[in-house]
N, C-alpha and C. Protein backbone atom coordinates (compact mmCIF):
# COMPACT_ATOMS: atom_id res chain seq x y z
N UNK A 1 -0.03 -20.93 0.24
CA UNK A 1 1.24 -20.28 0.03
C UNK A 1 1.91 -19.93 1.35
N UNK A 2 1.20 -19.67 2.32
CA UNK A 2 1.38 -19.55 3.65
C UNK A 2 2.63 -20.54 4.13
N UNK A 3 2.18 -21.85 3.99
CA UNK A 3 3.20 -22.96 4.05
C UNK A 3 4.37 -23.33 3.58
N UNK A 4 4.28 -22.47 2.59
CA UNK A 4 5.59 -22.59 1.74
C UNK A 4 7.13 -21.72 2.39
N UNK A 5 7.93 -22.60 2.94
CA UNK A 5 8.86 -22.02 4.03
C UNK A 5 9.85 -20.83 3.05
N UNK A 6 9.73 -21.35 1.63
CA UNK A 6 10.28 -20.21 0.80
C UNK A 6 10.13 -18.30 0.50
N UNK A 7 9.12 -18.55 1.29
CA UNK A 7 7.93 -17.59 1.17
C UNK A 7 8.10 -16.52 2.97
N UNK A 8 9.00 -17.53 3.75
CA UNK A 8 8.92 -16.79 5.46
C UNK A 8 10.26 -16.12 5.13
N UNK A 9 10.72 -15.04 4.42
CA UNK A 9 11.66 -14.47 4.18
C UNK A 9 11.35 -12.47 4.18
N UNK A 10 12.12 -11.88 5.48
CA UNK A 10 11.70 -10.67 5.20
C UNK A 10 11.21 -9.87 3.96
N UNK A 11 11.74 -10.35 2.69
CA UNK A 11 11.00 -9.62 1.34
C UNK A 11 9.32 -9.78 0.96
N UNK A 12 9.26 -11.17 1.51
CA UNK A 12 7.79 -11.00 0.98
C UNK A 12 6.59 -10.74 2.67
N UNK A 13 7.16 -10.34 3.65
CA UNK A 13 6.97 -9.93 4.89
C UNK A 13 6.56 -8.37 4.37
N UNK A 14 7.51 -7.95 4.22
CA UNK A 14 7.36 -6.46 3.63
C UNK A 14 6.60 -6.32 2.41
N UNK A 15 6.55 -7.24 1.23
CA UNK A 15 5.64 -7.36 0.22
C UNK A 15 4.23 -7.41 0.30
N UNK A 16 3.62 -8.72 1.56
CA UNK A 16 2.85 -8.88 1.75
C UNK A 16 1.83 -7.49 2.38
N UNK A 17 2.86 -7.21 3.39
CA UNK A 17 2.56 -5.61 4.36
C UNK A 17 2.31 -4.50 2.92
N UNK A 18 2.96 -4.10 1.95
CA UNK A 18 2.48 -3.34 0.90
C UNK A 18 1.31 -3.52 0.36
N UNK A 19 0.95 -4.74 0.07
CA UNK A 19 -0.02 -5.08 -0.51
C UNK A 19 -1.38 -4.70 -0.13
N UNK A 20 -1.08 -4.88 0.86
CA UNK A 20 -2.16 -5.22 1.97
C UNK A 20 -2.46 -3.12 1.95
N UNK A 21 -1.60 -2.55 2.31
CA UNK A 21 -1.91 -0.88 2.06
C UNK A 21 -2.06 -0.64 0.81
N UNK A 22 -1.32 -0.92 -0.12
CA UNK A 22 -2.44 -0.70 -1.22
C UNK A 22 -3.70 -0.72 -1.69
N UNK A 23 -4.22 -1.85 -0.99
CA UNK A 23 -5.52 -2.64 -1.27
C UNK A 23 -6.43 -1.32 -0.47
N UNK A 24 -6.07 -1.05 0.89
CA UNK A 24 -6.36 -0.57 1.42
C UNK A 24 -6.57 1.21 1.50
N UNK A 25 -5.20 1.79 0.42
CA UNK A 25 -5.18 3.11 0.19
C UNK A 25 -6.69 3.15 -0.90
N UNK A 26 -6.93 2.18 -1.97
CA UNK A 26 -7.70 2.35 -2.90
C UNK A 26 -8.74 2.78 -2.29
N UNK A 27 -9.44 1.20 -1.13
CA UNK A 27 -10.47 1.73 -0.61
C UNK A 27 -11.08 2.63 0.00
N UNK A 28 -10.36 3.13 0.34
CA UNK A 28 -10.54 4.58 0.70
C UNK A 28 -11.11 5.50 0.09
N UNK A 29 -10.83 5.25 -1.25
CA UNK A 29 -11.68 6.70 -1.96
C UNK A 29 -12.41 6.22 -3.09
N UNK A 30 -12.42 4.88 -3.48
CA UNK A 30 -13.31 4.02 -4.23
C UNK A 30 -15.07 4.26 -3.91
N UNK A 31 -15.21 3.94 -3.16
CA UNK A 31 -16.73 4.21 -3.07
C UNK A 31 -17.55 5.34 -3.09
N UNK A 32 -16.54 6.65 -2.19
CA UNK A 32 -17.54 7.62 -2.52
C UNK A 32 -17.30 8.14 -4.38
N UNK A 33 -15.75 8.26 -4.35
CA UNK A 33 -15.87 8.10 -6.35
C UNK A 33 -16.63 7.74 -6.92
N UNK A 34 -16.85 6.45 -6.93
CA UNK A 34 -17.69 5.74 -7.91
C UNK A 34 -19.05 6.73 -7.71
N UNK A 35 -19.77 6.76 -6.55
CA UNK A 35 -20.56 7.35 -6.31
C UNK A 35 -20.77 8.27 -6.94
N UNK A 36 -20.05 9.43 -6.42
CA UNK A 36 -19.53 10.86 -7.57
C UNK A 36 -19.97 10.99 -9.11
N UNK A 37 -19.34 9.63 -9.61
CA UNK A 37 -19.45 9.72 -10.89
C UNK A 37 -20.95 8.94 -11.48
N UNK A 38 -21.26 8.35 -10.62
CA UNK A 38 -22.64 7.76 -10.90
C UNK A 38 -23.86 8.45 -11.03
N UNK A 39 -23.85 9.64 -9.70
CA UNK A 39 -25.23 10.11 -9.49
C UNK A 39 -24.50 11.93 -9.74
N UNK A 40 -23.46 12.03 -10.06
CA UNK A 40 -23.03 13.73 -10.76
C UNK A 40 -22.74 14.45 -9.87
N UNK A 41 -22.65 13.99 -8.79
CA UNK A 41 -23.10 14.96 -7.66
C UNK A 41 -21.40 14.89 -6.45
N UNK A 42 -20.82 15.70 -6.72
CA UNK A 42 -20.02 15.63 -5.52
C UNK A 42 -20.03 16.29 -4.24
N UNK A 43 -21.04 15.82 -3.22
CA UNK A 43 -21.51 16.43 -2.16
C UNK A 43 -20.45 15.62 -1.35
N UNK A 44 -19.93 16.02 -0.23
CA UNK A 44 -19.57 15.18 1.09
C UNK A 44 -19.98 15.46 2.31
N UNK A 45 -20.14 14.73 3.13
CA UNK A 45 -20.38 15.98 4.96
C UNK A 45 -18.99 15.66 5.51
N UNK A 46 -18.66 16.67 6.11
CA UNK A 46 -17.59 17.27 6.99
C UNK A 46 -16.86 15.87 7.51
N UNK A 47 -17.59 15.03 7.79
CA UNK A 47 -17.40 14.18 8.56
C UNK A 47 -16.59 13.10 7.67
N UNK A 48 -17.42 12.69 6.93
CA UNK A 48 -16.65 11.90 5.51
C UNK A 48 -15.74 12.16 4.95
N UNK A 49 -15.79 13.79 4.86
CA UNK A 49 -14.12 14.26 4.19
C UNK A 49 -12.94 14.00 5.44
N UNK A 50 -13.38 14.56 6.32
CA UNK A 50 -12.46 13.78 7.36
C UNK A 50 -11.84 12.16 8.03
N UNK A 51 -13.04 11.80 7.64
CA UNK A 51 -12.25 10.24 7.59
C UNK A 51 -11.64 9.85 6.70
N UNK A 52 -12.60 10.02 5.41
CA UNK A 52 -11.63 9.83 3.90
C UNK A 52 -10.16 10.39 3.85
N UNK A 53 -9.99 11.58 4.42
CA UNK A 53 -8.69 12.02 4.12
C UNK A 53 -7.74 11.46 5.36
N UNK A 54 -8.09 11.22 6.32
CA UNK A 54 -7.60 10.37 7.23
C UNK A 54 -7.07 9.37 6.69
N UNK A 55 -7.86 8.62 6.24
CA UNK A 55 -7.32 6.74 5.64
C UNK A 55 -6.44 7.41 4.42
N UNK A 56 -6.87 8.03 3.62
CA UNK A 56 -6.08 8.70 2.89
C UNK A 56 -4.38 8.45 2.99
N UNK A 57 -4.64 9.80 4.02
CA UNK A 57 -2.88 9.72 4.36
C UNK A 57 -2.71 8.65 4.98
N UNK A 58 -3.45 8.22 5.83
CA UNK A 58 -2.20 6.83 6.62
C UNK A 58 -1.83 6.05 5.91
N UNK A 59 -2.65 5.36 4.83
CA UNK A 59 -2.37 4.48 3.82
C UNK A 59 -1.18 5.28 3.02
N UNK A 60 -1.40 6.31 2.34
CA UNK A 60 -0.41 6.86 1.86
C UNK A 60 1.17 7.21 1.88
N UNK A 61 1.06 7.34 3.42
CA UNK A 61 2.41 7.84 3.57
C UNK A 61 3.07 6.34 4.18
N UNK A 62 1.88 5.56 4.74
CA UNK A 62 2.39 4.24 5.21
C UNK A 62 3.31 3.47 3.91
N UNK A 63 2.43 3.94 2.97
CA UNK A 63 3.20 2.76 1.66
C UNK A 63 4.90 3.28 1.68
N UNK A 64 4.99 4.74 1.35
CA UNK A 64 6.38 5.75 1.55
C UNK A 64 7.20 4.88 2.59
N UNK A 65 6.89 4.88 3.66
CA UNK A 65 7.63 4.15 5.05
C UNK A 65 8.21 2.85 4.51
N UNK A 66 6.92 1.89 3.96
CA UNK A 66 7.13 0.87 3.65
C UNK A 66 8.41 0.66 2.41
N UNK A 67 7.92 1.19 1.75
CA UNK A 67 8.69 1.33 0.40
C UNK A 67 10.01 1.58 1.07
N UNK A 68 10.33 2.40 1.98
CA UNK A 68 11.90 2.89 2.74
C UNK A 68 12.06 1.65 3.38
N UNK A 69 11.56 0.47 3.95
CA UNK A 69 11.97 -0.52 4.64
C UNK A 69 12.41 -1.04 3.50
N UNK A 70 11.78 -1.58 2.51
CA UNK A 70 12.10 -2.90 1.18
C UNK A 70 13.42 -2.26 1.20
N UNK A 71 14.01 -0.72 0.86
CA UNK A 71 15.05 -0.23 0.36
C UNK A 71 16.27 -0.35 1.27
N UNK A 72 15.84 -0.76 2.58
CA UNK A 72 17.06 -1.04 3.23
C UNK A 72 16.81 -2.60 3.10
N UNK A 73 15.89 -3.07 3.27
CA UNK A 73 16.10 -4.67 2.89
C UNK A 73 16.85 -5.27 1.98
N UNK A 74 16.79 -4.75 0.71
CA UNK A 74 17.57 -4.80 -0.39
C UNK A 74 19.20 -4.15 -0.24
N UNK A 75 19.12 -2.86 1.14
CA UNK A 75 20.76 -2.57 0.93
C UNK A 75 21.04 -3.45 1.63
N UNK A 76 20.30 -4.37 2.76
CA UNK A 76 21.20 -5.22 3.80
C UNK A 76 21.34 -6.38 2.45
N UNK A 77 20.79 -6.96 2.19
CA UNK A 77 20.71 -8.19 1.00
C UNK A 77 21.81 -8.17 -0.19
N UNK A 78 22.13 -7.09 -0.32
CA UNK A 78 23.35 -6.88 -1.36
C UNK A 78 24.59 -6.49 -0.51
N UNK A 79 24.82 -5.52 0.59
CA UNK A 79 25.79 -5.23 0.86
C UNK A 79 26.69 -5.99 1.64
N UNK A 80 25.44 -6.64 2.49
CA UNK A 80 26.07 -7.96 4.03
C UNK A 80 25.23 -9.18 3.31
N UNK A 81 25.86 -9.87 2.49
CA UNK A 81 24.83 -11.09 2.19
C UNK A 81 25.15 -12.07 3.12
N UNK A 82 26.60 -12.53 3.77
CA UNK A 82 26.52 -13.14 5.01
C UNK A 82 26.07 -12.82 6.00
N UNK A 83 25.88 -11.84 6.40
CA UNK A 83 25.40 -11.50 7.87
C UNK A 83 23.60 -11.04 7.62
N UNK A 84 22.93 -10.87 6.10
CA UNK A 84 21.66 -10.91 6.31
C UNK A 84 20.53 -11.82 6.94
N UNK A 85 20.95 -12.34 7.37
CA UNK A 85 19.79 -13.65 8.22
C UNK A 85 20.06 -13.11 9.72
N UNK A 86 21.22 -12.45 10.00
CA UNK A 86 21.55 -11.94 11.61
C UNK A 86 20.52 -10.58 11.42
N UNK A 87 20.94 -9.71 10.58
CA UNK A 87 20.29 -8.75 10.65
C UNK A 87 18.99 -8.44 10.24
N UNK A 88 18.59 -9.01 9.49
CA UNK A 88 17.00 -8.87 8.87
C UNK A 88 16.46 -9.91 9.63
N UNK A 89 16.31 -10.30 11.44
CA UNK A 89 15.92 -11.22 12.03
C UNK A 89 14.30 -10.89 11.89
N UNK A 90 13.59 -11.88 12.42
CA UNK A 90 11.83 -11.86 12.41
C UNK A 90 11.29 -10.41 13.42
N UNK A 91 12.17 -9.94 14.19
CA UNK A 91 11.71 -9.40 15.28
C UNK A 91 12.12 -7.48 14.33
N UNK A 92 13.16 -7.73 13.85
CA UNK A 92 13.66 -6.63 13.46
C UNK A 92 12.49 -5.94 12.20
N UNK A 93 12.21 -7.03 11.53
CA UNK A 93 11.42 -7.01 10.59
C UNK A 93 10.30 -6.50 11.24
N UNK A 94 9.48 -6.87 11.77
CA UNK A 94 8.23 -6.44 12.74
C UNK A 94 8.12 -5.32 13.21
N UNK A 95 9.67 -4.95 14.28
CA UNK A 95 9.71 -3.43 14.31
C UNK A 95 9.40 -2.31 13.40
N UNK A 96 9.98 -2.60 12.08
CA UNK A 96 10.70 -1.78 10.83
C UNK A 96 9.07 -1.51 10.35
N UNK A 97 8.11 -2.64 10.24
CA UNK A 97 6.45 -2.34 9.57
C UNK A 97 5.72 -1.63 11.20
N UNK A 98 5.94 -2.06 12.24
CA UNK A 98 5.13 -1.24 13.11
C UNK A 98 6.00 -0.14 13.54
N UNK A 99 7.26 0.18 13.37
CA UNK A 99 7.81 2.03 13.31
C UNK A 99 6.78 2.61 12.10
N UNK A 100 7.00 1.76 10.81
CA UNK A 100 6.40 2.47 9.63
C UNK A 100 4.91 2.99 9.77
N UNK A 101 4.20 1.79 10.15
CA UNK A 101 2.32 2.32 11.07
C UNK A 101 2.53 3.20 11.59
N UNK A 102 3.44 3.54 12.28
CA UNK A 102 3.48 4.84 13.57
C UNK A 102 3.66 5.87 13.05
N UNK A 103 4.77 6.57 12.13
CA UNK A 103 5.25 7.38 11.49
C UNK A 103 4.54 7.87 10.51
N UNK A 104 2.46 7.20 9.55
CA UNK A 104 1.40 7.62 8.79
C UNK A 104 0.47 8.67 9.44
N UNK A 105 0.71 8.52 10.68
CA UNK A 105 -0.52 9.52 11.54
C UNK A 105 0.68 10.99 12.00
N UNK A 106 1.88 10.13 12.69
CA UNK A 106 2.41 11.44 13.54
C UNK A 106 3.40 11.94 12.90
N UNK A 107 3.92 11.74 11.67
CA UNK A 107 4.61 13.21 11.14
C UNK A 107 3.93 13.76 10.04
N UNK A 108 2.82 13.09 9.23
CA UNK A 108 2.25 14.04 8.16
C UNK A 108 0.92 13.96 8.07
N UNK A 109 0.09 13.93 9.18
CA UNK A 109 -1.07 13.81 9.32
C UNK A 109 -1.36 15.32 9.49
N UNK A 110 -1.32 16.17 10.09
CA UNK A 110 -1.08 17.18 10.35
C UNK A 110 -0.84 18.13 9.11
N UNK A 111 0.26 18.23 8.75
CA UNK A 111 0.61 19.09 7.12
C UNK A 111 -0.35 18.26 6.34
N UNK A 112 -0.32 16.93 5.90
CA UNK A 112 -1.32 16.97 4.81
C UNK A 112 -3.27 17.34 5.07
N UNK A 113 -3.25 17.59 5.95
CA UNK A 113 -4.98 17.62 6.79
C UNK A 113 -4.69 19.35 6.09
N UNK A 114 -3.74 19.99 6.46
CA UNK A 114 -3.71 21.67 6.40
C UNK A 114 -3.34 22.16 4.97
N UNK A 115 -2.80 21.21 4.02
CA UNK A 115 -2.77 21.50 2.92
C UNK A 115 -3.60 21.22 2.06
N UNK A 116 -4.47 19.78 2.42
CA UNK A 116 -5.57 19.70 1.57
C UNK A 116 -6.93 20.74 2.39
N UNK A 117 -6.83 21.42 3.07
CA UNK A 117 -7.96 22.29 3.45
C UNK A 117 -7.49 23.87 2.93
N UNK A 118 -6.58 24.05 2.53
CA UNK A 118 -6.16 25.26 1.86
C UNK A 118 -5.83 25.39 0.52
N UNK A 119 -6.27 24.44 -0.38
CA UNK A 119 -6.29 24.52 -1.79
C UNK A 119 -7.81 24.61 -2.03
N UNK A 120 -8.00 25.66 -2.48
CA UNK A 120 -9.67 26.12 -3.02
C UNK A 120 -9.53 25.32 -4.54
N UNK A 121 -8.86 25.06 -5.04
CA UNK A 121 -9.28 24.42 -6.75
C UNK A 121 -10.06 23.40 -6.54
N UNK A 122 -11.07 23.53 -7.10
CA UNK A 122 -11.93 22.10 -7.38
C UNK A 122 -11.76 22.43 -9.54
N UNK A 123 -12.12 21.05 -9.66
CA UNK A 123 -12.17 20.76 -11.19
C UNK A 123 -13.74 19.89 -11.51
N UNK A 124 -14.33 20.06 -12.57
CA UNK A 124 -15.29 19.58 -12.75
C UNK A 124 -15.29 19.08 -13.69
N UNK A 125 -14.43 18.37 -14.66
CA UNK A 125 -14.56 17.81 -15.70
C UNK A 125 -14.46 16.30 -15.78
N UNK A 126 -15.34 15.80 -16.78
CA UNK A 126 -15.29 14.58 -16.57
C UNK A 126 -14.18 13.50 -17.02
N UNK A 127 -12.95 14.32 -17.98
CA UNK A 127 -11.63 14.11 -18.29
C UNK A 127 -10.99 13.67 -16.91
N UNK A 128 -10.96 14.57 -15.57
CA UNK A 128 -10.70 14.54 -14.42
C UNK A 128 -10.64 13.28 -13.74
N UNK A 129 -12.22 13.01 -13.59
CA UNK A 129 -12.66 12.37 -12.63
C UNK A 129 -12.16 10.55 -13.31
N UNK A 130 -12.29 10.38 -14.68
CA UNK A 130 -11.67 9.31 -15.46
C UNK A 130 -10.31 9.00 -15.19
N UNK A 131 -9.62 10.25 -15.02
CA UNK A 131 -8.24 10.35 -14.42
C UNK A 131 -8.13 10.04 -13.61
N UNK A 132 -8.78 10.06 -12.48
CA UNK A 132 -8.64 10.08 -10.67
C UNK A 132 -8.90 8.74 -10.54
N UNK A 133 -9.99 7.91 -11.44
CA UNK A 133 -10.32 6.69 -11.12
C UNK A 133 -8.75 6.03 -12.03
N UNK A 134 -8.33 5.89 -12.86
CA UNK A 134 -7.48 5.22 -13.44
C UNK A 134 -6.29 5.49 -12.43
N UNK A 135 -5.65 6.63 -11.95
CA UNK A 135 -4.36 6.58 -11.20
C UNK A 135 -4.73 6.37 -10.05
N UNK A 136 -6.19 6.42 -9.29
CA UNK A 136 -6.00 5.82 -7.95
C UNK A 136 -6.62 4.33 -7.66
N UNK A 137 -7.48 3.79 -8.43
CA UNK A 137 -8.09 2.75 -8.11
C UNK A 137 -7.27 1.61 -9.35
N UNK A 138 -6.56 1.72 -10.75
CA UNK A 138 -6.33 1.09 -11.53
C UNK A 138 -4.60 0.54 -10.89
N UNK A 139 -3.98 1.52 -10.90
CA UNK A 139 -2.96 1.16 -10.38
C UNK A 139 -2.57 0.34 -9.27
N UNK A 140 -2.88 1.26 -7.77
CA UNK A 140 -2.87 0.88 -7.04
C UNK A 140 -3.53 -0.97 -6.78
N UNK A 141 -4.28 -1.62 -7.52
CA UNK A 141 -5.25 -2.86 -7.41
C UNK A 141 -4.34 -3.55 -8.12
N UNK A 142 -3.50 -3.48 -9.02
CA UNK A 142 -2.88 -3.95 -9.64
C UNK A 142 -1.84 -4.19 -9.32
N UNK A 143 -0.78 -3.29 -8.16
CA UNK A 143 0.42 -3.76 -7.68
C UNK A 143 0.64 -5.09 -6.92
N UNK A 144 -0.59 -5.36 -6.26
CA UNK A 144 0.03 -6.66 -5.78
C UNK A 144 -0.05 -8.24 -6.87
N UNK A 145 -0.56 -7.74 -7.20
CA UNK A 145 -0.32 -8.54 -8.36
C UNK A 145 1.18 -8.40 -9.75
N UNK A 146 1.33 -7.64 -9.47
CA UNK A 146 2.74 -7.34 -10.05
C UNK A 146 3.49 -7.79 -9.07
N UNK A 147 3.70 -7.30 -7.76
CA UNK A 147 4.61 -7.52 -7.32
C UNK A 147 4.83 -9.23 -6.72
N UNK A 148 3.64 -9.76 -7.44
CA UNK A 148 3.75 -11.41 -6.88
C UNK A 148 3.94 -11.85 -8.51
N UNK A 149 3.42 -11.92 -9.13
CA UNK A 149 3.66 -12.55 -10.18
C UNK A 149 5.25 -12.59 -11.07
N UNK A 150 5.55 -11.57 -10.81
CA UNK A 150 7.04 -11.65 -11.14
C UNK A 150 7.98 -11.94 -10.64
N UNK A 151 7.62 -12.89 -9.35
CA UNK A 151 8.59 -13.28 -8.43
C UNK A 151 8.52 -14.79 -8.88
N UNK A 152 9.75 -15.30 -8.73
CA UNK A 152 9.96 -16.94 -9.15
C UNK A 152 9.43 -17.95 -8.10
N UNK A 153 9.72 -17.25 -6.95
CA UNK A 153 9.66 -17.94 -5.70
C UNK A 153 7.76 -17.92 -5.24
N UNK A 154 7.38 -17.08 -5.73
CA UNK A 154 5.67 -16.96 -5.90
C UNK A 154 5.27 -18.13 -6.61
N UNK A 155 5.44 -17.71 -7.71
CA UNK A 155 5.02 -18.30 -9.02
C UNK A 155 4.99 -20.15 -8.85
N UNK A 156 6.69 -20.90 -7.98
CA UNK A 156 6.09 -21.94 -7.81
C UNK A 156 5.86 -21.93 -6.24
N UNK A 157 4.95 -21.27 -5.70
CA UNK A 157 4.28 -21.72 -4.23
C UNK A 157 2.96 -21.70 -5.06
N UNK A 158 2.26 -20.99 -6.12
CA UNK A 158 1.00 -21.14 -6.54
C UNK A 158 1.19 -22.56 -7.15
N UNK A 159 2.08 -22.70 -7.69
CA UNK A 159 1.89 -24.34 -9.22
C UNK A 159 2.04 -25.11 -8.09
N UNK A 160 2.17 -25.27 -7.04
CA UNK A 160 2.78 -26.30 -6.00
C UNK A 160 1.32 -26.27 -5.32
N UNK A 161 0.75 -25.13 -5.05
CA UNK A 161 -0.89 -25.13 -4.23
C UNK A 161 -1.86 -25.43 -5.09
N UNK A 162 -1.58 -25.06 -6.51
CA UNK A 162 -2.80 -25.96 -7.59
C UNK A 162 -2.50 -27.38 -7.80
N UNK A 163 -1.25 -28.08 -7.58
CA UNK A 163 -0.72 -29.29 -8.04
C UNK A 163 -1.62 -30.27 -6.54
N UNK A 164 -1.48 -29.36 -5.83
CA UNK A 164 -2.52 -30.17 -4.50
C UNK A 164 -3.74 -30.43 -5.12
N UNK A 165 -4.35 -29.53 -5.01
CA UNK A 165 -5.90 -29.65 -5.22
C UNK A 165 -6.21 -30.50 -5.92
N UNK A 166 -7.75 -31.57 -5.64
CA UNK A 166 -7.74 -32.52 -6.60
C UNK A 166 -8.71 -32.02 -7.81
């Protein structure tokens, strides 16, 4: 799909870049979860909660950033449809996902580190924890696949990469 010149267009640049943090926000809290719910036990060391909530937010707030690029992508794409190939150039695009990387650590790394250390509620039910796995690991695994399959321009770069194969 790589090859498919239909496909080198800032939307799925920025699509691809979502995806890719999604995949990545899940993992984050997938394993010790599962864990959690396997052996009953929600222990962490200091250390783990701190990285976990680390990847946490960067992934998190990275998708936010991201999600704000598609939204000007889409205002340049509707508002300047002649002049979008000047302005949504390869270089501009690049900037717009590595401002967005930059902006997960240094404006809410900080408030969210101090707000999740000052909420004493814990919950122990196993209603909960069924919950936590369905809205963070069900969803999230599933968007990139939504967000490719319902695209036309996807759909034939795959029938065009199976029509290869012998």
């Amino acid at each position: 799909m790589i090859s498919d010149s239909h496909l080198h267009t800032p939307m799925y640049f920025f699509l691809s870049n979502l995806s890719f943090v999604d995949i990545c926000l899940t993992s984050t809290t997938i394993p010790k979860m599962l864990v959690n719910i396997q052996t009953h036990s929600k222990v962490i060391t200091y250390e783990g909660c701190i990285t976990q909530m680390y990847f946490a937010i960067l992934f998190g707030v990275l998708e936010n950033f991201l999600l704000s690029v598609m939204a000007y992508d889409r205002y340049v794409a509707i508002c300047h449809p002649l002049n979008y190939t000047v302005i949504m150039n390869p270089q501009l695009c690049v900037l717009l996902v590595l401002v967005s990387w930059v902006m997960i650590v240094s404006l809410f790394y900080c408030t969210m580190l101090g707000v999740y250390f000052s909420s004493a509620a814990t919950h122990n039910s196993h209603s909960s924890a069924t919950a936590s796995v369905m809205y963070s690991v069900v969803t999230p695994m599933l968007n990139p696949f939504i967000y490719s399959l319902r695209n036309k321009d996807i759909k034939e770069a795959l029938k065009t990469l199976f029509r290869r194969k012998p």
